[in-house]
Protein backbone atom coordinates (compact mmCIF):
# COMPACT_ATOMS: atom_id res chain seq x y z
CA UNK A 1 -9.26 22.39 -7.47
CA UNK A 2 -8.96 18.55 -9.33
CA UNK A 3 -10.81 17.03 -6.70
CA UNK A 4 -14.25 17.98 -4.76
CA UNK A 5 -15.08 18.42 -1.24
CA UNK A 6 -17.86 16.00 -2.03
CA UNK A 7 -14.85 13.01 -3.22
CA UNK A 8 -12.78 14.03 0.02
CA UNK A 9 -15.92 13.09 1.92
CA UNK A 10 -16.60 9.96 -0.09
CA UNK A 11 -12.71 8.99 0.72
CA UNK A 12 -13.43 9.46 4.12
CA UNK A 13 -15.94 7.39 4.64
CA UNK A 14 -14.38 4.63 2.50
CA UNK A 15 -12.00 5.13 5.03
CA UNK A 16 -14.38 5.31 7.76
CA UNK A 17 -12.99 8.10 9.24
CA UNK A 18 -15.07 10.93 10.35
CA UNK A 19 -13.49 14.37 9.48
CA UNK A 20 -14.32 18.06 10.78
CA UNK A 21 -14.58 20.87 7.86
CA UNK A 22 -11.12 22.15 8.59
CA UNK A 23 -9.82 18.72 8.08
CA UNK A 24 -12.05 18.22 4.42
CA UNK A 25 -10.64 21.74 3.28
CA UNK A 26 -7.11 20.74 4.25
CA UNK A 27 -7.17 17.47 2.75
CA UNK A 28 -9.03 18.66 -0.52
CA UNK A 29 -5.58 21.35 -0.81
CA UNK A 30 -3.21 18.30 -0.02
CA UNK A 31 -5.28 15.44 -2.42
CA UNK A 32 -5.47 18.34 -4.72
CA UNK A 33 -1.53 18.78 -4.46
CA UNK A 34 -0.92 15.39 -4.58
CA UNK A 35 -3.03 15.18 -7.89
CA UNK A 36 -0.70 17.77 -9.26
CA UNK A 37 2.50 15.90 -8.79
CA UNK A 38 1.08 13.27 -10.80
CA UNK A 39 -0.27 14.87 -13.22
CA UNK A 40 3.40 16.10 -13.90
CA UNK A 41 5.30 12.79 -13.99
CA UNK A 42 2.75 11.76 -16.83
CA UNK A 43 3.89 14.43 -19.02
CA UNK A 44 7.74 12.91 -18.27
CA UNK A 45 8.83 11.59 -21.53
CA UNK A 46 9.50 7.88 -21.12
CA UNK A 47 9.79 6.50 -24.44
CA UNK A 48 12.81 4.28 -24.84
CA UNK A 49 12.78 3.70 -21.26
CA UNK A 50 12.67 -0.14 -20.78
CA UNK A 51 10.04 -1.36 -18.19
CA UNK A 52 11.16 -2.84 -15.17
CA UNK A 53 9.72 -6.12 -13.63
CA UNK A 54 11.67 -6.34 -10.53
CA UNK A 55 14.16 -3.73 -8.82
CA UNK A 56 16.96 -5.40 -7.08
CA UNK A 57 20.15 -2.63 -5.23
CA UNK A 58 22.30 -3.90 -2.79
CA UNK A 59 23.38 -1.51 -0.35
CA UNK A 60 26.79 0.17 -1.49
CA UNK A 61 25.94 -0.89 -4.62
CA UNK A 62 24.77 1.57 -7.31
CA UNK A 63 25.25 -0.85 -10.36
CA UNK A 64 22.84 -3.26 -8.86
CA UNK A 65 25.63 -6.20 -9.48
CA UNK A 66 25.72 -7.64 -6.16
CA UNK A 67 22.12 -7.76 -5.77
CA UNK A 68 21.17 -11.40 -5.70
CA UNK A 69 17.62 -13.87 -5.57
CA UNK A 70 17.67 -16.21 -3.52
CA UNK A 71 16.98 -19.61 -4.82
CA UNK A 72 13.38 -20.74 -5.29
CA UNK A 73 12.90 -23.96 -4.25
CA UNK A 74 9.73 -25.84 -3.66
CA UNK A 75 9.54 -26.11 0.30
CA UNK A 76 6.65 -27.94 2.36
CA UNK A 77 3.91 -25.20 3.32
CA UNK A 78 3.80 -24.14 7.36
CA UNK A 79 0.54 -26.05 7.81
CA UNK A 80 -2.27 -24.77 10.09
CA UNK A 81 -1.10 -25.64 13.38
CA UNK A 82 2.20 -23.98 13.26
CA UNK A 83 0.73 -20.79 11.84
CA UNK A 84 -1.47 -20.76 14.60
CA UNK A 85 0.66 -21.93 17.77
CA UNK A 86 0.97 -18.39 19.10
CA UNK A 87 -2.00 -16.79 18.40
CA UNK A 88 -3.78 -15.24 21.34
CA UNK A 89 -7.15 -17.03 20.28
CA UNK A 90 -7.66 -19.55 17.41
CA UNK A 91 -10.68 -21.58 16.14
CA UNK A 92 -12.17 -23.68 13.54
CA UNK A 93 -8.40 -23.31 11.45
CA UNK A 94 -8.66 -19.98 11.39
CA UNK A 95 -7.36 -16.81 13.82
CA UNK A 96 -10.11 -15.04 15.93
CA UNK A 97 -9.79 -11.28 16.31
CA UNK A 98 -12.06 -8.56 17.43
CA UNK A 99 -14.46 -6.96 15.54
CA UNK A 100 -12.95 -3.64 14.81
CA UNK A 101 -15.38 -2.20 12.36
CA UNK A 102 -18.93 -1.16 13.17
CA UNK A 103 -21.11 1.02 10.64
């Protein structure tokens, strides 16, 4: 196995989730899987490939021609009182939500 019970753990709790064995042993095999796969596509031979910045495919398009950008143009920003109009509670600028995560 790549990775360790002890790193699925450590995951977890980054994640705060709280995981029974079963669950660490099944997702040390599927991180472990997961780690496999990419080890493979680094041994994929890419020289001569160009880089790509951006990926643009229009639907029914395979040649990508059709496949446009919109213009950018400079527009004036939404300002704080729009962005907040329908929020359920607002303050001080800002949106107010629940706390959601307690250690």
């Amino acid at each position: 196995m790549k990775i360790t019970e002890k790193e699925v753990r450590y995951v977890a709790e980054l994640a705060n989730l709280s995981l029974s064995e079963a669950e660490v042993h099944k997702f040390q095999v599927d991180l472990d899987e997961i780690l496999g796969h990419v080890e493979r596509l680094s041994e994929v031979d890419t020289a001569g490939v160009e880089p790509m910045a951006q990926v643009l495919y229009a639907a029914g398009d395979t040649a990508g021609d059709s496949a446009r950008w919109r213009a950018d143009s400079e527009r004036p920003p939404l300002g704080t009182d729009i962005a907040l109009a329908n929020a359920p509670q607002a303050g001080g600028g800002y949106f107010k939500v629940p706390k959601v995560i307690e250690r």
